[in-house]
Protein backbone atom coordinates (compact mmCIF):
# COMPACT_ATOMS: atom_id res chain seq x y z
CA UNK A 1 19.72 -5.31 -5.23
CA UNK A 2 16.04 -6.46 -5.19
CA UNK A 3 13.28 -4.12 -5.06
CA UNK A 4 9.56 -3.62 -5.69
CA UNK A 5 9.26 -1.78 -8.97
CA UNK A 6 6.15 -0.32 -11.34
CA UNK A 7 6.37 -2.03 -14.89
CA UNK A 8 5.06 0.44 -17.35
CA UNK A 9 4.45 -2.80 -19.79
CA UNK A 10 2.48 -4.84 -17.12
CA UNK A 11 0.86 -1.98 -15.42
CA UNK A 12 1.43 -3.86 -12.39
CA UNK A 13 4.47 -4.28 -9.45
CA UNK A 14 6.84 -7.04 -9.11
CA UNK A 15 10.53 -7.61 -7.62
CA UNK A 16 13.42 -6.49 -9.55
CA UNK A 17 17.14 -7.00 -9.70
CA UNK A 18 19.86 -9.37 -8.17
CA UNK A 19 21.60 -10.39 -5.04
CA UNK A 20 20.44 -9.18 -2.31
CA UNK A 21 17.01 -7.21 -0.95
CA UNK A 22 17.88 -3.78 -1.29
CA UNK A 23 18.10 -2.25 2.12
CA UNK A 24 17.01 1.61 3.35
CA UNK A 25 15.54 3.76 5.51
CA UNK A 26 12.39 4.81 3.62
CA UNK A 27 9.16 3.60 3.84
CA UNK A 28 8.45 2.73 -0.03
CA UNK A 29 8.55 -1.11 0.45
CA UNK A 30 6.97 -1.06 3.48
CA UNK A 31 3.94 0.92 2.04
CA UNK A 32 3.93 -1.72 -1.02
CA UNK A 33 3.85 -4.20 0.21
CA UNK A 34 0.91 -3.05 3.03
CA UNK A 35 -1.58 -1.42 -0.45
CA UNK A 36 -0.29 -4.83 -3.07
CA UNK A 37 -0.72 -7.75 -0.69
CA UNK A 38 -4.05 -8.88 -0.93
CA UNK A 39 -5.83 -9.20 2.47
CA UNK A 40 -7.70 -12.33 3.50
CA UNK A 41 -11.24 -11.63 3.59
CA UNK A 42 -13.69 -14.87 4.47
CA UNK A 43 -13.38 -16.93 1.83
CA UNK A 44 -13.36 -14.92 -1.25
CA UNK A 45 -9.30 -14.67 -0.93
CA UNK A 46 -6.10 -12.72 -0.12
CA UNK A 47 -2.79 -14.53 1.22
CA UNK A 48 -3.49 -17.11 3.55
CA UNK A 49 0.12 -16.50 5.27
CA UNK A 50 -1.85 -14.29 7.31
CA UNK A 51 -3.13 -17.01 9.67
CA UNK A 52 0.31 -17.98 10.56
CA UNK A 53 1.58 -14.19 11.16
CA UNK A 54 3.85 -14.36 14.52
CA UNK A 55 3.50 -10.52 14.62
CA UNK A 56 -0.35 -10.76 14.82
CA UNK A 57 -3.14 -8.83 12.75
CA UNK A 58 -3.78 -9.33 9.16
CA UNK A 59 -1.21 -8.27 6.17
CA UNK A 60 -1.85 -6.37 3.43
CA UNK A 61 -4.84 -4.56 2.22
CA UNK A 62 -8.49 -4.77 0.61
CA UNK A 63 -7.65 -2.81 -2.84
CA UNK A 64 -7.81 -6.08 -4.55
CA UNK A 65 -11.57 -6.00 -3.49
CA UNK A 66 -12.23 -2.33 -4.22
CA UNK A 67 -10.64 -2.43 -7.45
CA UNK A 68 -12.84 -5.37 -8.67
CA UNK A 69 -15.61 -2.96 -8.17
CA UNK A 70 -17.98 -0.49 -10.00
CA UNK A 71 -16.30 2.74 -10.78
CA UNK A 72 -19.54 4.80 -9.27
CA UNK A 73 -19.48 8.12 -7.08
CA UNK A 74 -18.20 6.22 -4.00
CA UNK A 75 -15.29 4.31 -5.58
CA UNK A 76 -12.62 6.66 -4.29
CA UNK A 77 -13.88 7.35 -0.92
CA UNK A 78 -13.55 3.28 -0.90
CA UNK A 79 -10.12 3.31 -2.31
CA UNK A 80 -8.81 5.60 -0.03
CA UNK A 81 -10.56 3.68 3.40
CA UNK A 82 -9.05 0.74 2.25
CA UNK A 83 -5.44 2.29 1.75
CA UNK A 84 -5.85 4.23 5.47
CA UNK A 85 -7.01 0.64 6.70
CA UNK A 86 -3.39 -1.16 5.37
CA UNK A 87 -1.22 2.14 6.35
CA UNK A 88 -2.79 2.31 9.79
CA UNK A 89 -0.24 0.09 11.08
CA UNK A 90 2.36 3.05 10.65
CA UNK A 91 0.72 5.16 13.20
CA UNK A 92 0.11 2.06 15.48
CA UNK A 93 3.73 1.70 15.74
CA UNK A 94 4.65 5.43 16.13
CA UNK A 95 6.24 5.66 12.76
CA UNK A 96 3.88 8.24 11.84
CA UNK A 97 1.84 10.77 13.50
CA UNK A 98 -0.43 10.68 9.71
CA UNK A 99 -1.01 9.27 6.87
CA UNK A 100 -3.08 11.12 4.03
CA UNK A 101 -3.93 9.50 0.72
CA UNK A 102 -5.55 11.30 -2.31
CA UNK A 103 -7.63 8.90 -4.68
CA UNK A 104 -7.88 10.38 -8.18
CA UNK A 105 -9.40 8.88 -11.03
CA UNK A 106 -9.88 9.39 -14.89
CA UNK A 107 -12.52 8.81 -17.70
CA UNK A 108 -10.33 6.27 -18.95
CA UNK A 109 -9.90 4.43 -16.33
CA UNK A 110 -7.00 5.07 -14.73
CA UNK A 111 -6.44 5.49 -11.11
CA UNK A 112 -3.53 7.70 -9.03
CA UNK A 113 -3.06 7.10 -5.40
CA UNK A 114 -0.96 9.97 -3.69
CA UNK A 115 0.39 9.38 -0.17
CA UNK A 116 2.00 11.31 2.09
CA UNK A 117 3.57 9.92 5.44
CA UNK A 118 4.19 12.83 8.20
CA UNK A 119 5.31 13.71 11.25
CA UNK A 120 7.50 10.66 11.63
CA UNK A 121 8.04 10.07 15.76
CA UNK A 122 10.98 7.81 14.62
CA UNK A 123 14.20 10.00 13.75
CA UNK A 124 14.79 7.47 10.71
CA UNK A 125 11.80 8.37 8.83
CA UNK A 126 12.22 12.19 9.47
CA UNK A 127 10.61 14.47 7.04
CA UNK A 128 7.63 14.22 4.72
CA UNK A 129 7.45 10.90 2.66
CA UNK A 130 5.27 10.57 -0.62
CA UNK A 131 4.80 7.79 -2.96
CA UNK A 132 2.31 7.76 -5.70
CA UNK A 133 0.55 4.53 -7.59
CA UNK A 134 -1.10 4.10 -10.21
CA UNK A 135 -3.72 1.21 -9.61
């Protein structure tokens, strides 16, 4: 099966596996792909497959742009509009009734991302749903 996967040794998310795209009813490769895919914004970049979308709106997110940013006093309050921005799509579509997300960071750098899906209005996302990242 093929899946999206953190590498430890990249510090960064790719596919992983054979055959076929792993198939299930949680929301983890949804959510990945919405926070890793790099929005189009003007012309400073993101994926251009955007403009040809036949289910309309933009894909993916504007973390690439946060994260190229200084780490000052309003860097996770950024983080975490940009996140809410690419996950609002799950409320939009009654998936979700919300969507939090946590932003922590560290002196050295690092970054954790908590979110928590809830109050799913479809019966096959029931229950709470978390994923964590580390950006």
């Amino acid at each position: 099966m093929i899946k999206i996967v953190y590498s430890a040794d990249t510090s960064g998310y790719d596919l992983a596996g054979t055959g076929n795209i792993e198939l299930s009813n949680d929301l983890r490769t949804p959510i990945l792909i919405s926070l890793l895919t790099n929005k189009r914004v003007d012309d400073q970049g993101g994926w251009w497959g955007s403009e040809y979308s036949s289910v309309g709106g933009e894909w993916g997110s504007r973390v690439w742009q946060v994260m190229r940013t200084a780490r000052d006093a309003t860097f996770a309050n950024r983080l975490r509009d940009a996140c809410k921005e690419a996950l609002q799509w799950l409320i939009d579509r009654e998936i979700a009734s919300g969507v939090d997300i946590s932003v922590t960071t560290s002196d050295q750098g690092l970054v954790l991302v908590a979110i928590s899906v809830t109050g799913a209005r479809n019966p096959r996302y029931n229950g709470v749903w978390e994923l964590s990242l580390e950006l």
